[in-house]
N, C-alpha and C. Protein backbone atom coordinates (compact mmCIF):
# COMPACT_ATOMS: atom_id res chain seq x y z
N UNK A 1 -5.04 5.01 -17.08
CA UNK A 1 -5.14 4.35 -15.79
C UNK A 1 -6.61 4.14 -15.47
N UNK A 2 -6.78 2.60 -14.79
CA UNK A 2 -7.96 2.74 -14.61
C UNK A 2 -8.38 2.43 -13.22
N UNK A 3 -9.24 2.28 -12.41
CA UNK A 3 -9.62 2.21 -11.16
C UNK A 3 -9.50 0.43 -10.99
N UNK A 4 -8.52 0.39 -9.95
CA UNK A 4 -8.72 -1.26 -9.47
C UNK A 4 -9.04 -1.21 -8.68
N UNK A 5 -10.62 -1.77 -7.86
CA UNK A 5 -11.06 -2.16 -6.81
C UNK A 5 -10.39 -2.67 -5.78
N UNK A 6 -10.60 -2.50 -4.91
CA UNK A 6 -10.56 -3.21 -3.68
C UNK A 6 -11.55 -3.78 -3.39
N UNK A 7 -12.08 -4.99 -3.18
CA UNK A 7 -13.48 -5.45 -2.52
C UNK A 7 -13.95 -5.88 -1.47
N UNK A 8 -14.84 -5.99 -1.00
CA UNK A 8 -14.95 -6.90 0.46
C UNK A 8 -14.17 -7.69 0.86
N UNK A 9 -13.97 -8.66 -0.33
CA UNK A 9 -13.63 -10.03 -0.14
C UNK A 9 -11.79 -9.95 0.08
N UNK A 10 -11.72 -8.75 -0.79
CA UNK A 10 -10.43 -8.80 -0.47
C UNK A 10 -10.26 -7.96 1.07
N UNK A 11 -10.54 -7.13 1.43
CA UNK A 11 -10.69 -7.00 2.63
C UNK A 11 -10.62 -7.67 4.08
N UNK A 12 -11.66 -8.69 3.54
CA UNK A 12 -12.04 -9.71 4.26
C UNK A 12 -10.64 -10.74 4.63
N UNK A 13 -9.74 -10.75 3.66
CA UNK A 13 -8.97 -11.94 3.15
C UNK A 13 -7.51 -11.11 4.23
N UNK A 14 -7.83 -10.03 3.99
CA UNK A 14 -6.09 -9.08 4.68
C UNK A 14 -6.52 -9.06 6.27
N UNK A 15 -7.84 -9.32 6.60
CA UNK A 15 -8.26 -9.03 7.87
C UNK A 15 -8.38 -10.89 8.68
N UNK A 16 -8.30 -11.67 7.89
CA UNK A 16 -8.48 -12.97 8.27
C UNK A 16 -7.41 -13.21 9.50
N UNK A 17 -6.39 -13.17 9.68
CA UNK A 17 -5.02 -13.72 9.74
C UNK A 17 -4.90 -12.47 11.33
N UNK A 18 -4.66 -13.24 12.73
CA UNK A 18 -4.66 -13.12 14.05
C UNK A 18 -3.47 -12.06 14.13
N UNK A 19 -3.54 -11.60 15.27
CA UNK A 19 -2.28 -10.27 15.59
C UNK A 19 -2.70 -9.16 15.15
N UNK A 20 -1.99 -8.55 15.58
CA UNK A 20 -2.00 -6.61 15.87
C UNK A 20 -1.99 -6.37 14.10
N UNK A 21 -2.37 -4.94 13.93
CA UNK A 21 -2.97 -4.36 12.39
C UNK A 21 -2.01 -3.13 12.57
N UNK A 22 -1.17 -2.27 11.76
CA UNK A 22 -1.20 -1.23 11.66
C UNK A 22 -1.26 -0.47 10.37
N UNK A 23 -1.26 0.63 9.93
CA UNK A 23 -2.04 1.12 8.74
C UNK A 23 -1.88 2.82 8.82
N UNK A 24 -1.99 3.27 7.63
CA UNK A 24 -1.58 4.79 7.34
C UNK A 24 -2.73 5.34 6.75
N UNK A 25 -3.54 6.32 6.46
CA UNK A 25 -4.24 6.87 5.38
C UNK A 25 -3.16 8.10 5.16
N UNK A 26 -2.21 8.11 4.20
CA UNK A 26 -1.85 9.07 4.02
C UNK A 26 -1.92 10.70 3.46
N UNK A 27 -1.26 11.61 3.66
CA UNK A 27 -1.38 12.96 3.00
C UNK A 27 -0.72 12.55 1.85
N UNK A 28 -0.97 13.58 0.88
CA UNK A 28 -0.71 13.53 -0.55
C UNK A 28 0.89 13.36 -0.15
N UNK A 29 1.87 12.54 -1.01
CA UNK A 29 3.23 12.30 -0.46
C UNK A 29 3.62 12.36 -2.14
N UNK A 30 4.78 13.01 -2.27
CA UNK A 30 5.59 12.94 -3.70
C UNK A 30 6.24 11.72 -4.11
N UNK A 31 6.25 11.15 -5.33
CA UNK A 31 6.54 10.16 -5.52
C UNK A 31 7.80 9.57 -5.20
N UNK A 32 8.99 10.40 -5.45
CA UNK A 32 10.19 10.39 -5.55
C UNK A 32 10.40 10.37 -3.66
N UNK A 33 9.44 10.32 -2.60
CA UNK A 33 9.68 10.18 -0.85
C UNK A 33 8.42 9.64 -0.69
N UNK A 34 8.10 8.59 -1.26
CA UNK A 34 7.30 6.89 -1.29
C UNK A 34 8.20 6.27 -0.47
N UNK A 35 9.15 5.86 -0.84
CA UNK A 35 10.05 5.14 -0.15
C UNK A 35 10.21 5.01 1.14
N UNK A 36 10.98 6.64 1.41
CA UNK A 36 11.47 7.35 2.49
C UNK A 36 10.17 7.28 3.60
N UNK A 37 9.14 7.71 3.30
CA UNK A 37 7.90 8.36 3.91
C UNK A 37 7.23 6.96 4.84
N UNK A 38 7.34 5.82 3.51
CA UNK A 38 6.23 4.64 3.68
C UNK A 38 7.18 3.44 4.19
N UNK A 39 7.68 2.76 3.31
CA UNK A 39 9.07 1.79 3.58
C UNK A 39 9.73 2.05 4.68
N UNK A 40 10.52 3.21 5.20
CA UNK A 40 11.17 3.61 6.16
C UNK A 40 10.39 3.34 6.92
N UNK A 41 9.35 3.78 7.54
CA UNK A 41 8.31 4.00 8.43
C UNK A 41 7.74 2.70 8.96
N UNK A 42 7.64 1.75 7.87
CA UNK A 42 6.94 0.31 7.87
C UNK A 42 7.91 -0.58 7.91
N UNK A 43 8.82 -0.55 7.58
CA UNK A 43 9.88 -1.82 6.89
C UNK A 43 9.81 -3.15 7.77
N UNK A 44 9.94 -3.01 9.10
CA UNK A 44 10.14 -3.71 10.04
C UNK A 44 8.26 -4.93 9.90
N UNK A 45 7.39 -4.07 10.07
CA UNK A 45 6.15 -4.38 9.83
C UNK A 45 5.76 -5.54 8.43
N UNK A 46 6.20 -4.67 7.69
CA UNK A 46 6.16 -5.24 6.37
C UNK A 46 7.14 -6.63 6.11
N UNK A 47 7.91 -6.83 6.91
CA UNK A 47 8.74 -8.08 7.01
C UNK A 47 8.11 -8.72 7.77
N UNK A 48 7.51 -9.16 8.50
CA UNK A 48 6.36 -9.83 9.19
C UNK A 48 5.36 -9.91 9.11
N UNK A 49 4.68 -9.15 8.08
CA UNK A 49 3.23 -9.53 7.87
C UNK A 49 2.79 -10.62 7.34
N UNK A 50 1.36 -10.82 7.47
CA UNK A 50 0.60 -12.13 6.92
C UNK A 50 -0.11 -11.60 5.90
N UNK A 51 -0.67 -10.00 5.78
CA UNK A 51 -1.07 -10.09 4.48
C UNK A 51 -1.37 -8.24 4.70
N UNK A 52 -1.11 -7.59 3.32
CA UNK A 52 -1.01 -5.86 3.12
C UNK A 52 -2.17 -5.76 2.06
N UNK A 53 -2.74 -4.40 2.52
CA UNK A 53 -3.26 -3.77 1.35
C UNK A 53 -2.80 -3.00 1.27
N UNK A 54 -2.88 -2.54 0.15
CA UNK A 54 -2.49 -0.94 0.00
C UNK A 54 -3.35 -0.78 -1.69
N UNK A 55 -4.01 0.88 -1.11
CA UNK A 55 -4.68 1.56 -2.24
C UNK A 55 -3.64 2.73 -2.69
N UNK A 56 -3.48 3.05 -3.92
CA UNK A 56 -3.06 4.42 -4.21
C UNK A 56 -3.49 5.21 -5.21
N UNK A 57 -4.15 6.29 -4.25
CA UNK A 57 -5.05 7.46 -4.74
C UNK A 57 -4.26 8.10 -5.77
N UNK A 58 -4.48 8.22 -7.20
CA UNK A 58 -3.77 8.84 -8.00
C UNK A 58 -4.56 9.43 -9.17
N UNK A 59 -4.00 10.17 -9.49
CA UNK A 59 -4.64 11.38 -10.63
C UNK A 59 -4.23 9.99 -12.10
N UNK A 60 -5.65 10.24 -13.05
CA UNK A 60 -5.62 9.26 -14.03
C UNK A 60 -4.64 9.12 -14.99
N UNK A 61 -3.99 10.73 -14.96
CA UNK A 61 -2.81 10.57 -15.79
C UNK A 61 -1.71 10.17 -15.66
N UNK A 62 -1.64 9.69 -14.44
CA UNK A 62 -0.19 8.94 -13.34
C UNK A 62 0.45 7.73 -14.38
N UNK A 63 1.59 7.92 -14.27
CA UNK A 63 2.30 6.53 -15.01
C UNK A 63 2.48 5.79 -13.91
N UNK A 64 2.03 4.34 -14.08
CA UNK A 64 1.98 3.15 -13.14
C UNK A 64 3.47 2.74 -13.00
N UNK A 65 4.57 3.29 -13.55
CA UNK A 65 5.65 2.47 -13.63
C UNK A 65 6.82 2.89 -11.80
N UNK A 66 6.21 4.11 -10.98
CA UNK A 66 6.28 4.48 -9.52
C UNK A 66 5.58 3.61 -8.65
N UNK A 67 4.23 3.31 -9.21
CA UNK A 67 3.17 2.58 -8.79
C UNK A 67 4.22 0.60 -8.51
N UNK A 68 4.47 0.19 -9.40
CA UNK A 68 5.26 -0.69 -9.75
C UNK A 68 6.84 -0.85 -8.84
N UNK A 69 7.28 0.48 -8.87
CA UNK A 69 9.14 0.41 -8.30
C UNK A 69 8.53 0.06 -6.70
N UNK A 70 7.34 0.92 -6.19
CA UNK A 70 7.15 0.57 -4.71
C UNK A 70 6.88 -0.77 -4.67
N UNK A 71 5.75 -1.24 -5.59
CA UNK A 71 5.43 -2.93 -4.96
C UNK A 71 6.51 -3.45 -5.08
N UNK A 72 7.48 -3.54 -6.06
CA UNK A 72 8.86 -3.94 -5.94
C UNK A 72 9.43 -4.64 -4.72
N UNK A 73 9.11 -3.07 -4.02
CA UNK A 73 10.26 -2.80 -2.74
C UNK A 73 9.20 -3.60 -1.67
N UNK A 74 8.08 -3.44 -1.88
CA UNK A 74 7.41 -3.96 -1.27
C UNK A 74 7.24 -5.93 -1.00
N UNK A 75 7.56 -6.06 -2.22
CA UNK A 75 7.40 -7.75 -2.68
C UNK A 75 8.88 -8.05 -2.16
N UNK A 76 10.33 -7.29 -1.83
CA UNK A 76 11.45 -7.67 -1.64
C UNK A 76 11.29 -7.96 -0.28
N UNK A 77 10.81 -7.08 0.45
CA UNK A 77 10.97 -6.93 1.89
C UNK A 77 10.03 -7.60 2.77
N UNK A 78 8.82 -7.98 2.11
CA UNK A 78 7.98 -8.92 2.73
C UNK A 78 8.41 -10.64 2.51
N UNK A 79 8.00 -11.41 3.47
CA UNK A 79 7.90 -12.43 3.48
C UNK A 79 7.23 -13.04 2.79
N UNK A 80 6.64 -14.40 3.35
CA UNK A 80 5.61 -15.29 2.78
C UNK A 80 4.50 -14.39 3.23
N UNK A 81 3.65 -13.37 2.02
CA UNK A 81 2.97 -12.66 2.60
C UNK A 81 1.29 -12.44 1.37
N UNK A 82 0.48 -12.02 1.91
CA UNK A 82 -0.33 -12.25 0.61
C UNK A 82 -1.26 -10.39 0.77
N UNK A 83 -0.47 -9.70 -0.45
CA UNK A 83 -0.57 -8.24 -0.58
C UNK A 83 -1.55 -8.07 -1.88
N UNK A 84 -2.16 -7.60 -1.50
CA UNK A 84 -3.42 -6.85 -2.46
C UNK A 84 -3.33 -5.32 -2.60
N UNK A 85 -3.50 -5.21 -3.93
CA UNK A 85 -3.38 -3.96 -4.10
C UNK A 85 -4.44 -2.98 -4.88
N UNK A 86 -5.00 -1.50 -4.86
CA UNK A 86 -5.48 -1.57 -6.21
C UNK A 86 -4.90 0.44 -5.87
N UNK A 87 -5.77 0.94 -6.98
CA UNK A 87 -5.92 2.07 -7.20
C UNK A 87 -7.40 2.96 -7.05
N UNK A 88 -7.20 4.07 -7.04
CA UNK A 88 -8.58 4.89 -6.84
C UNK A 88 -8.39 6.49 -7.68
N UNK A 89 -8.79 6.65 -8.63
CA UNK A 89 -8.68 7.84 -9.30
C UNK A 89 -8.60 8.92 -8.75
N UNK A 90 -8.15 10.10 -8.21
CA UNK A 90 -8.55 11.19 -8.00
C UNK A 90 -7.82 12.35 -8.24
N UNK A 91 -8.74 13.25 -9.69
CA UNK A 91 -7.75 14.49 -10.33
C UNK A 91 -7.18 15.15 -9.80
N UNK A 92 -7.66 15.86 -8.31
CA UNK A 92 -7.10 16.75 -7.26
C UNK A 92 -5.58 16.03 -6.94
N UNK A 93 -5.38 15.14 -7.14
CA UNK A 93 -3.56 14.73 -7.07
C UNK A 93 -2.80 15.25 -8.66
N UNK A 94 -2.04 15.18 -7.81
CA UNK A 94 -0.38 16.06 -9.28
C UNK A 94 -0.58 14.61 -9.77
N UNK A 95 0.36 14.48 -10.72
CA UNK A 95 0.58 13.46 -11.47
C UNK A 95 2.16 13.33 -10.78
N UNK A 96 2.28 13.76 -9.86
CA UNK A 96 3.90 13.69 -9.20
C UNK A 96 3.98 13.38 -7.82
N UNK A 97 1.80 12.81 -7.37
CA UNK A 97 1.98 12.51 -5.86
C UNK A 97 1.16 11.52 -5.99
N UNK A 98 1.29 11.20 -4.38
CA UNK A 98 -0.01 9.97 -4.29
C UNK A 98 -0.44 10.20 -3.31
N UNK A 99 -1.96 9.26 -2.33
CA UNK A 99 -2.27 9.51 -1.25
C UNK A 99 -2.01 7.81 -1.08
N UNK A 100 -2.09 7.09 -0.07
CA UNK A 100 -2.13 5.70 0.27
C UNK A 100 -2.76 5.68 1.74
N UNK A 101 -3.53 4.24 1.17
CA UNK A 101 -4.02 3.58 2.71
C UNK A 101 -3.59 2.34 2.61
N UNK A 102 -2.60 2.23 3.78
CA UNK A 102 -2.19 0.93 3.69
C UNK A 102 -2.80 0.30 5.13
N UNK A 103 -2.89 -0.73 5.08
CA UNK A 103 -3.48 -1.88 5.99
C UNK A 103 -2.33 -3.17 6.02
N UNK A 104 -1.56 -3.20 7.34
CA UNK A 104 -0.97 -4.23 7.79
C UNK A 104 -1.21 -5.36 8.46
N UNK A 105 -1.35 -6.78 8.08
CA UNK A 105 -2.33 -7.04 9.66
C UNK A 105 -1.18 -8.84 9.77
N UNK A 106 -1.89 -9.22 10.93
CA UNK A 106 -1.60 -10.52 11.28
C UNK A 106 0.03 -10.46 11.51
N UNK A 107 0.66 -9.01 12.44
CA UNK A 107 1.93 -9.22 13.06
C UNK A 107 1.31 -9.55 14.80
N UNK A 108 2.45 -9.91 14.92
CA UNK A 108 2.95 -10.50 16.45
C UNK A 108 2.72 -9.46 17.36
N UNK A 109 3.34 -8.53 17.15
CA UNK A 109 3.74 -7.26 18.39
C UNK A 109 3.47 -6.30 17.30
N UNK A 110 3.42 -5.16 17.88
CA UNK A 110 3.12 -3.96 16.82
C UNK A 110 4.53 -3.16 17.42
């Protein structure tokens, strides 16, 4: 696994787009209550957005294929939406958790 940036520009690009923002920095969360934890929590959000980031903090030995089932769920439940994503190394995570910062922006009402 290797580190995918996030950059300004992409930053710049999730922050463009008018209306209320909401967003998580999360605690280390187990992979297998991603779903439950994040989706549950967001779902409503995430169907209305104009554009998501999301980083996930993960230990290098992580198999991307958890990494993958969420954007999934993520790409089902969003709209016409434009989601950026990357990763950020960090050993202090299990290879059985993650941390995430997600960034929602350009809804209506929060």
């Amino acid at each position: 696994m290797i580190n995918l940036n996030i950059d300004y520009a992409d930053y710049k690009c999730v922050n463009s787009h008018n209306g209320y923002a909401v967003g998580i920095n999360s605690d280390k969360i187990k992979f297998d209550k991603l779903e439950k934890e994040i989706i549950d929590k967001f779902k409503q959000h995430i169907k209305v957005a104009k554009a998501i980031s999301i980083v996930f903090h993960i230990n290098q030995n992580q198999n991307i294929e958890p990494i993958a089932e969420f954007m999934n769920i993520v790409n089902t439940i969003s709209s016409n939406c434009n989601i950026i994503f990357g990763t950020s190394l960090n050993n202090d995570i299990d290879c059985n958790e993650v941390k995430l910062d997600l960034l929602i922006t350009g809804l209506e009402t929060v």
